[in-house]
PDB file of N, CA and C in Angstrom:
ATOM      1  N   UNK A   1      56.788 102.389 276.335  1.00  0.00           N
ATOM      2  CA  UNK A   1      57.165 101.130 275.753  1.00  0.00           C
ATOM      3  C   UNK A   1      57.684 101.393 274.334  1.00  0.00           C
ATOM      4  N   UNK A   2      59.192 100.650 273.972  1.00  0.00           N
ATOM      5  CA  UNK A   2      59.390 101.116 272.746  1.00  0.00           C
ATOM      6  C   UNK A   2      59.268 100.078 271.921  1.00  0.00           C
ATOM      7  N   UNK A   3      58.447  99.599 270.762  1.00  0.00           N
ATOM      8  CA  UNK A   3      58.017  98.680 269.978  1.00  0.00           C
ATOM      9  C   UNK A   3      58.990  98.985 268.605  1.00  0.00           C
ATOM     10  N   UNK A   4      59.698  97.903 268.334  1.00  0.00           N
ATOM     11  CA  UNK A   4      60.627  98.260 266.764  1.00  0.00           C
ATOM     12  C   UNK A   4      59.740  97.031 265.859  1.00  0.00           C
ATOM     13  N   UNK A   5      59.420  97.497 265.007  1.00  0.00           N
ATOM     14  CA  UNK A   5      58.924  96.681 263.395  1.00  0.00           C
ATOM     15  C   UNK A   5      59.861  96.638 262.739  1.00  0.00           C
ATOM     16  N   UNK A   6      60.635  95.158 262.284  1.00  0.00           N
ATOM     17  CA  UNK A   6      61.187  95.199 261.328  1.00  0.00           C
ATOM     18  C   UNK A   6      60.553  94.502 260.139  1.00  0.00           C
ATOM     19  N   UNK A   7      60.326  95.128 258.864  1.00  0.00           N
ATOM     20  CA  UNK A   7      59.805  94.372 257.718  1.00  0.00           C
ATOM     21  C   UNK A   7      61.217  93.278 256.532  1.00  0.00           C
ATOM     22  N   UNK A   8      60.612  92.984 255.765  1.00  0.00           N
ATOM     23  CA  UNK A   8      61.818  92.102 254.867  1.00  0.00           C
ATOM     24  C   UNK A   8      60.640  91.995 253.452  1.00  0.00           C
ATOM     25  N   UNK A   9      61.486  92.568 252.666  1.00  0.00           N
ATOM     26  CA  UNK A   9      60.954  92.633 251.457  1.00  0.00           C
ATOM     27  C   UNK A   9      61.487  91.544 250.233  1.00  0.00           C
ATOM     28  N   UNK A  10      60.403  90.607 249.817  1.00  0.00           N
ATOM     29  CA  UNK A  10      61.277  89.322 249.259  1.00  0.00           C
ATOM     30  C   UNK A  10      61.081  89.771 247.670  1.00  0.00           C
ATOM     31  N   UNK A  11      62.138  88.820 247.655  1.00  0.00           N
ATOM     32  CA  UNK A  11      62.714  88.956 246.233  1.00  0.00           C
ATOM     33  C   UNK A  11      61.535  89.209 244.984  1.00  0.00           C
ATOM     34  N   UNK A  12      60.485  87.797 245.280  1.00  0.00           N
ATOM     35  CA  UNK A  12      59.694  87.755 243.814  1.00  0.00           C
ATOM     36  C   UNK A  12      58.289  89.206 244.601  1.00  0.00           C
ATOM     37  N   UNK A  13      58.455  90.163 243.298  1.00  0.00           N
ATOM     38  CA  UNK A  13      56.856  90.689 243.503  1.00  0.00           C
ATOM     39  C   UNK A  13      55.681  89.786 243.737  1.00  0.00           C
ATOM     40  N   UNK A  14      54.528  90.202 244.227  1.00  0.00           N
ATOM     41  CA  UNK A  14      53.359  89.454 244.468  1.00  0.00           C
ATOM     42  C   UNK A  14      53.516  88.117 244.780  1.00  0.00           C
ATOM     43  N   UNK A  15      54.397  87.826 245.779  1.00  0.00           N
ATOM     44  CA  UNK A  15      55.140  86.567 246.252  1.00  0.00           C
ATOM     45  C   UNK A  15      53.736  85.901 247.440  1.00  0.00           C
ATOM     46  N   UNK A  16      52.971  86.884 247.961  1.00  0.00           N
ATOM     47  CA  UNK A  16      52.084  86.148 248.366  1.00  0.00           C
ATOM     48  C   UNK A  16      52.242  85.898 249.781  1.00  0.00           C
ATOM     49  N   UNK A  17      53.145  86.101 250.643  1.00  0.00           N
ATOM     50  CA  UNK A  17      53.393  85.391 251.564  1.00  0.00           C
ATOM     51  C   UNK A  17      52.378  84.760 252.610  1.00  0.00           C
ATOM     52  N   UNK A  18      52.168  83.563 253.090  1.00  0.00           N
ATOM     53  CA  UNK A  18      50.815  83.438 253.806  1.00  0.00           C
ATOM     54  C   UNK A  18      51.327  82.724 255.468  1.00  0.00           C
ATOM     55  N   UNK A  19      51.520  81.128 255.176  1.00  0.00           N
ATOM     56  CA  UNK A  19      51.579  81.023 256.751  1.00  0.00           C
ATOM     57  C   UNK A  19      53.295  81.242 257.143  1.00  0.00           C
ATOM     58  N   UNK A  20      53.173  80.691 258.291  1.00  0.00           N
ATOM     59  CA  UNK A  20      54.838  81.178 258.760  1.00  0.00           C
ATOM     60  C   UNK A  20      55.211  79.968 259.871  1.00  0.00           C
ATOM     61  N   UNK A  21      56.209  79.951 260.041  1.00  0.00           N
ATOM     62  CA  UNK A  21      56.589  78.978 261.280  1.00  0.00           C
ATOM     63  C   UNK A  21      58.327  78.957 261.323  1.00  0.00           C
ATOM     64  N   UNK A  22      58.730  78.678 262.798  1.00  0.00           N
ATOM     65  CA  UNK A  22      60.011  78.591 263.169  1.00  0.00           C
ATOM     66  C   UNK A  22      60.646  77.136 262.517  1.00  0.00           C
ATOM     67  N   UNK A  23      61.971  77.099 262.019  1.00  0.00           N
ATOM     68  CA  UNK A  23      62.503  75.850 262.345  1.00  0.00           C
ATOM     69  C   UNK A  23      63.562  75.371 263.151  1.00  0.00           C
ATOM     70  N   UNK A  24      63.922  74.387 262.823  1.00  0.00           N
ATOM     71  CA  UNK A  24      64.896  73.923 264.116  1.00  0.00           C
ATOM     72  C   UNK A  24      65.746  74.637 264.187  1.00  0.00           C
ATOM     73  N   UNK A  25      66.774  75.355 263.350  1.00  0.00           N
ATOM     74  CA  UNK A  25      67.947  76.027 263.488  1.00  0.00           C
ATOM     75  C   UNK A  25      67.088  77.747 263.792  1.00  0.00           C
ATOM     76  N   UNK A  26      65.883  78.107 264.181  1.00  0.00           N
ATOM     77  CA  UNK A  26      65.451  79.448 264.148  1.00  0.00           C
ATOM     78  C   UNK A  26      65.170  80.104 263.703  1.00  0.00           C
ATOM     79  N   UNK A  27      65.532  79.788 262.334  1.00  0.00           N
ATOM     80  CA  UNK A  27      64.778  80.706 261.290  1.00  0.00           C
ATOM     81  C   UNK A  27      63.635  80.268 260.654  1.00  0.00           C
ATOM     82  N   UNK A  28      63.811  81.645 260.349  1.00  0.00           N
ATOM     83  CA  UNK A  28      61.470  81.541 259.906  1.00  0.00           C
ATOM     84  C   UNK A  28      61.275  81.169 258.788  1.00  0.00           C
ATOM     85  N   UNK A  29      60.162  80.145 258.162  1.00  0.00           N
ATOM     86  CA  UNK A  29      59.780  79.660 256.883  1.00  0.00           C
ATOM     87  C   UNK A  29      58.435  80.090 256.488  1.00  0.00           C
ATOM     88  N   UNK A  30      58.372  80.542 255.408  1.00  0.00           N
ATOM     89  CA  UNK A  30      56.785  80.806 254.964  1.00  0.00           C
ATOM     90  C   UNK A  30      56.736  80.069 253.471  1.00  0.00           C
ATOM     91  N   UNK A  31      55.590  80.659 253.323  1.00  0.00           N
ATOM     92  CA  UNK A  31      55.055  79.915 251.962  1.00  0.00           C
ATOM     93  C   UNK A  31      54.707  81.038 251.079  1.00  0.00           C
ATOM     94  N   UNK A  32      55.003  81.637 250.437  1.00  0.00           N
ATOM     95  CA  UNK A  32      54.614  82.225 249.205  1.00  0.00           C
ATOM     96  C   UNK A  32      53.913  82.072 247.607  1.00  0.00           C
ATOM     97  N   UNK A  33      52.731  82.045 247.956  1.00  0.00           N
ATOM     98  CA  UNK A  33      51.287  81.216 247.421  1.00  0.00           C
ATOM     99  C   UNK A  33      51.385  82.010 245.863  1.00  0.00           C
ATOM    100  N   UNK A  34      51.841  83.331 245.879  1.00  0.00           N
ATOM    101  CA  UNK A  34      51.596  83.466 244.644  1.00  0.00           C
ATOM    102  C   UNK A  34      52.797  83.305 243.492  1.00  0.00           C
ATOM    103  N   UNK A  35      54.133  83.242 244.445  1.00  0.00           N
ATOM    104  CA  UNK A  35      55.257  82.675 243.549  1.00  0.00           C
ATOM    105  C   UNK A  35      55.296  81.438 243.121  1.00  0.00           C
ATOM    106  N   UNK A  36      55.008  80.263 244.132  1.00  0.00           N
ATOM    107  CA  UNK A  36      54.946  79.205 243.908  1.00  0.00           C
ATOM    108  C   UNK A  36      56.421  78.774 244.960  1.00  0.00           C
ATOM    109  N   UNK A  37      56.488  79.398 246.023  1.00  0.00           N
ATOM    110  CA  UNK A  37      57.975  78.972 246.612  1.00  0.00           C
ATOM    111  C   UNK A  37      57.560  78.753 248.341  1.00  0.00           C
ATOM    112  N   UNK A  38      58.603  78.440 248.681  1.00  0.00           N
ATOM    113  CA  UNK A  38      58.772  78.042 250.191  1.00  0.00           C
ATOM    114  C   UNK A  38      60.039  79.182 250.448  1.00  0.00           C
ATOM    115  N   UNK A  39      59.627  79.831 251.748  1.00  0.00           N
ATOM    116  CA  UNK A  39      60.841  80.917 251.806  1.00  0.00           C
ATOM    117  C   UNK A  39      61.295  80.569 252.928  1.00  0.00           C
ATOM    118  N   UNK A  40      62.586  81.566 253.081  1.00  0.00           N
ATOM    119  CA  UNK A  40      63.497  81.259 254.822  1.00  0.00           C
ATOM    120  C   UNK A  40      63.824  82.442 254.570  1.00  0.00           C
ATOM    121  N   UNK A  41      63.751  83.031 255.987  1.00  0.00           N
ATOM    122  CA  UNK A  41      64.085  84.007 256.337  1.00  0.00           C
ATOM    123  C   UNK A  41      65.508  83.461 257.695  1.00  0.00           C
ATOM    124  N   UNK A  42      67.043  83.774 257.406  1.00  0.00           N
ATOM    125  CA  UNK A  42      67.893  83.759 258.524  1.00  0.00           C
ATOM    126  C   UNK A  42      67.893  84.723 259.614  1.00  0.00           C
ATOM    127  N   UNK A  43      68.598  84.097 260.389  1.00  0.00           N
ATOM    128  CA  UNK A  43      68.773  84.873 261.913  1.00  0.00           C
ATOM    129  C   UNK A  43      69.170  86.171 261.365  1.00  0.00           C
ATOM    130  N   UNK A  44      70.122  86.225 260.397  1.00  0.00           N
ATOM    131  CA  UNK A  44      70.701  87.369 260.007  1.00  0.00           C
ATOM    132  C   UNK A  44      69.982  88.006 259.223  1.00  0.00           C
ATOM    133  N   UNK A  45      68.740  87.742 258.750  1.00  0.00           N
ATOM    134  CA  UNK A  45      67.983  88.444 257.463  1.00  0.00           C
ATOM    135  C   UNK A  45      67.932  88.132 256.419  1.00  0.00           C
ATOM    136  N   UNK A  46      69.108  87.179 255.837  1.00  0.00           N
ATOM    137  CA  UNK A  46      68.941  86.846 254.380  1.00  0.00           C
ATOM    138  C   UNK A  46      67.881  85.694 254.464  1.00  0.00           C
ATOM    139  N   UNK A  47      67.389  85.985 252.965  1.00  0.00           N
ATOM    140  CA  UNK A  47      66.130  85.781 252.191  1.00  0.00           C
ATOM    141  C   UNK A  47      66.242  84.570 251.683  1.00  0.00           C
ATOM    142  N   UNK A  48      65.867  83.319 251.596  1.00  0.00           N
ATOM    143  CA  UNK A  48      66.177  82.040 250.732  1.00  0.00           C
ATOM    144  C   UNK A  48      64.934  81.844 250.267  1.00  0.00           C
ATOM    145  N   UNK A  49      65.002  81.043 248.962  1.00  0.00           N
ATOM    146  CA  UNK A  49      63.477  80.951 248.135  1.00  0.00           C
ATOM    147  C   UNK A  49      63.995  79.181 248.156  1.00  0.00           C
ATOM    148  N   UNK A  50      63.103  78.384 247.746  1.00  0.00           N
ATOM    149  CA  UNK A  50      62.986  77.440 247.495  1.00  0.00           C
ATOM    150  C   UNK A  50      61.434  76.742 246.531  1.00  0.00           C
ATOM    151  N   UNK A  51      61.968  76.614 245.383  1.00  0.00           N
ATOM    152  CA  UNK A  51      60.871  76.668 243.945  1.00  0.00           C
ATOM    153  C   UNK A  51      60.160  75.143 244.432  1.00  0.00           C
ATOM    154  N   UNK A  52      58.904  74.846 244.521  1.00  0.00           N
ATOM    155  CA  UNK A  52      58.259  73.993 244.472  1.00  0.00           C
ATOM    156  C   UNK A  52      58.051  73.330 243.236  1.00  0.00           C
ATOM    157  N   UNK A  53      58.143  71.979 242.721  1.00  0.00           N
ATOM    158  CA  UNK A  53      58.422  71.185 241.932  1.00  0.00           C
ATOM    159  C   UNK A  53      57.265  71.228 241.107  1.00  0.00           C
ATOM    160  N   UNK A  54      55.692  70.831 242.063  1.00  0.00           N
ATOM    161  CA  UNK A  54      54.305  71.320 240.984  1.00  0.00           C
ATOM    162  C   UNK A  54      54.215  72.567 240.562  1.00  0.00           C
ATOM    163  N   UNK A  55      53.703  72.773 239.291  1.00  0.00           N
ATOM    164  CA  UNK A  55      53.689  74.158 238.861  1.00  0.00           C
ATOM    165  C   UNK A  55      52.567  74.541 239.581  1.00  0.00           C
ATOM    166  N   UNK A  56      51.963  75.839 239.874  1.00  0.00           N
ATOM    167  CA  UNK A  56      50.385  76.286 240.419  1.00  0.00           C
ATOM    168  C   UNK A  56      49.983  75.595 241.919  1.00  0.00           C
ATOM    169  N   UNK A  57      50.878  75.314 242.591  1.00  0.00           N
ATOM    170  CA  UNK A  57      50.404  74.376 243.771  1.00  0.00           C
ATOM    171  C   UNK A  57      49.683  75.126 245.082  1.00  0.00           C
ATOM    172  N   UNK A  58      50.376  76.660 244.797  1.00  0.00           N
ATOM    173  CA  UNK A  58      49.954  77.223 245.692  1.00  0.00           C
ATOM    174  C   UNK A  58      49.968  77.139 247.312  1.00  0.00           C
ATOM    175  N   UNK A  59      51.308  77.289 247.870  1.00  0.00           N
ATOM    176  CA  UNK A  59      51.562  76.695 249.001  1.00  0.00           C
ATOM    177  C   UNK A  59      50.690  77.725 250.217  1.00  0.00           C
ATOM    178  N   UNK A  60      50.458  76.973 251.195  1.00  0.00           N
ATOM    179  CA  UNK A  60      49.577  77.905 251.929  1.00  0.00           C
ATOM    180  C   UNK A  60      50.674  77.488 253.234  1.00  0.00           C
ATOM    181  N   UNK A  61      49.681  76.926 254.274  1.00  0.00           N
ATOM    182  CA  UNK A  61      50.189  76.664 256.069  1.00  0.00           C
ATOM    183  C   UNK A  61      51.174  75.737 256.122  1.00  0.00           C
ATOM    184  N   UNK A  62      52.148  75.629 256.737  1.00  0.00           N
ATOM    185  CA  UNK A  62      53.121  74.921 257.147  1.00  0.00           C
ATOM    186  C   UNK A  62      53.442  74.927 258.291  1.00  0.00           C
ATOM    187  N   UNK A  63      54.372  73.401 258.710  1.00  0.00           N
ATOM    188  CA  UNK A  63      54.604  73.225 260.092  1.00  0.00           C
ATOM    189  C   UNK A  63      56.014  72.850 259.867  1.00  0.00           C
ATOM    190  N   UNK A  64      57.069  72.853 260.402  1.00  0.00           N
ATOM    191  CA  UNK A  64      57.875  72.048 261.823  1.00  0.00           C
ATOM    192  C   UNK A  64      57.394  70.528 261.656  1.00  0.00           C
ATOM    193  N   UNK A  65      58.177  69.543 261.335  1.00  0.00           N
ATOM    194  CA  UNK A  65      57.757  68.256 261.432  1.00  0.00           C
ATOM    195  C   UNK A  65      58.756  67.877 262.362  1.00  0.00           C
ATOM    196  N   UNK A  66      58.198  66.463 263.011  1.00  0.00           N
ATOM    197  CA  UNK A  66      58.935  65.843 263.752  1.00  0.00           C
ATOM    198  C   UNK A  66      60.375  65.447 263.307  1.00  0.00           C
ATOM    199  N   UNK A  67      60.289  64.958 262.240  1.00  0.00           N
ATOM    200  CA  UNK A  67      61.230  64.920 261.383  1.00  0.00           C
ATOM    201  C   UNK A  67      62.160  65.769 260.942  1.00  0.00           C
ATOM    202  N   UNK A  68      62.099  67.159 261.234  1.00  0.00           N
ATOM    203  CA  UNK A  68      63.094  68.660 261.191  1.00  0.00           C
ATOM    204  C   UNK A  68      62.679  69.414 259.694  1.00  0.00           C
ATOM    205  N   UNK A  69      61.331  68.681 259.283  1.00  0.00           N
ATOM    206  CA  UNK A  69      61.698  68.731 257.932  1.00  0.00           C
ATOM    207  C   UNK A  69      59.974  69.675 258.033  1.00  0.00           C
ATOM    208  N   UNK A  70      60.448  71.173 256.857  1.00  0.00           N
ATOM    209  CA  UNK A  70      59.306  71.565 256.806  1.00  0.00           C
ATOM    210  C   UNK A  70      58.125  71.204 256.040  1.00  0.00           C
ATOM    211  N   UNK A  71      57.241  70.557 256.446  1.00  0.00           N
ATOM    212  CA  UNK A  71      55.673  70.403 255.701  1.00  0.00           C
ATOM    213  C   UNK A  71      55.083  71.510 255.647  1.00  0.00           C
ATOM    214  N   UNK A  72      54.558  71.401 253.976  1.00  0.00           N
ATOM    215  CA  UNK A  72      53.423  72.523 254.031  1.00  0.00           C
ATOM    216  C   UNK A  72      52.088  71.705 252.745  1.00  0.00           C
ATOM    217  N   UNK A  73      51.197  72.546 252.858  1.00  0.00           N
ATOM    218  CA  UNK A  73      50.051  72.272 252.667  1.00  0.00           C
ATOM    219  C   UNK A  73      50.096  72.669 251.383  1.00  0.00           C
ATOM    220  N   UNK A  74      49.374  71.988 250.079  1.00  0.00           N
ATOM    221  CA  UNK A  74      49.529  72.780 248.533  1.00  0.00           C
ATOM    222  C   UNK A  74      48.005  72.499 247.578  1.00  0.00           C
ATOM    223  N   UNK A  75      47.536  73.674 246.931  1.00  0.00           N
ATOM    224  CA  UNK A  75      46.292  73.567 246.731  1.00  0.00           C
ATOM    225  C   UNK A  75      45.821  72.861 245.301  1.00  0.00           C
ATOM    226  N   UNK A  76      47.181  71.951 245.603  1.00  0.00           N
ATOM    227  CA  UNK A  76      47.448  70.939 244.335  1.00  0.00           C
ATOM    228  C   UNK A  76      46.746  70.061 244.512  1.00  0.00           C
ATOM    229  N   UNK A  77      46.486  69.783 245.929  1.00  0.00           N
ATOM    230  CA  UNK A  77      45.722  68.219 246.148  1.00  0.00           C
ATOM    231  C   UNK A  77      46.713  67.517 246.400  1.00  0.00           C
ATOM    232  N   UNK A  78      48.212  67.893 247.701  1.00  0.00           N
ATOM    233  CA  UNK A  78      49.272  67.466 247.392  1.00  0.00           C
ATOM    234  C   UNK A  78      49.978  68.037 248.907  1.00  0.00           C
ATOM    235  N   UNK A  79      50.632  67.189 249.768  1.00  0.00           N
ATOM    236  CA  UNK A  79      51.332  67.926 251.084  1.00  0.00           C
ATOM    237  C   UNK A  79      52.899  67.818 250.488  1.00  0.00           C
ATOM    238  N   UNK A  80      53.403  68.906 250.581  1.00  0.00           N
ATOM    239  CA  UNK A  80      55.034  69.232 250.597  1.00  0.00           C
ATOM    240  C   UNK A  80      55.990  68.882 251.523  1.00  0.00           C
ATOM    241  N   UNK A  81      57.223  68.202 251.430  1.00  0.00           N
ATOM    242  CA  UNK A  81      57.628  68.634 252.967  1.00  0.00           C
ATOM    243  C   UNK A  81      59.454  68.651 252.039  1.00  0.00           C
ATOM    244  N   UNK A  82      59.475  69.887 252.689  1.00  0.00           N
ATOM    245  CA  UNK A  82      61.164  70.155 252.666  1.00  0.00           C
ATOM    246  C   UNK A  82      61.967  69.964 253.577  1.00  0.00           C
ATOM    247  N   UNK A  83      63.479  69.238 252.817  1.00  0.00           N
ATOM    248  CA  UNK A  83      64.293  68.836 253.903  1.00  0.00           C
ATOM    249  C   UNK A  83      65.557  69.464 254.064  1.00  0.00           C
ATOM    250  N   UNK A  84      65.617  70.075 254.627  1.00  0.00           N
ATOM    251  CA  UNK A  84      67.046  70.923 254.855  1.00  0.00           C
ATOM    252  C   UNK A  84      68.041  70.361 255.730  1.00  0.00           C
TER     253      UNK A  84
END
């Protein structure tokens, strides 16, 4: 069985990365808890950051909303949801 790992190394050091999830167009979104950002990863590999508005919010798990729009969870005392 031949197993390939591909990694992706993001932009900010100690970026944190924690939960992950697909969106509608396929590409992958995470949360990067210690930058303070929401990331995308494209079909093709490129890297997108997206800066969260509270400073220190600390984004953790996110979903896929019904709405197309990504929610995530922030340890602000505060739910996020980005709309692309």
């Amino acid at each position: 069985m031949n197993i390939k790992i591909n990694e992706y190394n993001l932009p900010m050091e100690k970026s944190g990365p924690y939960g992950i999830t697909v969106g509608s167009d396929g590409a992958i979104w995470f949360t990067e808890w210690g930058s303070n950002k929401i990331g995308r990863i494209t079909l093709c590999g490129e890297i997108i950051e997206y800066q969260i508005p509270t400073p220190g919010s600390e984004p953790h798990g996110l979903v896929l909303g019904p709405d197309g729009g990504i929610w995530f969870a922030e340890e602000a005392d505060k739910i996020g949801q980005l709309i692309y």
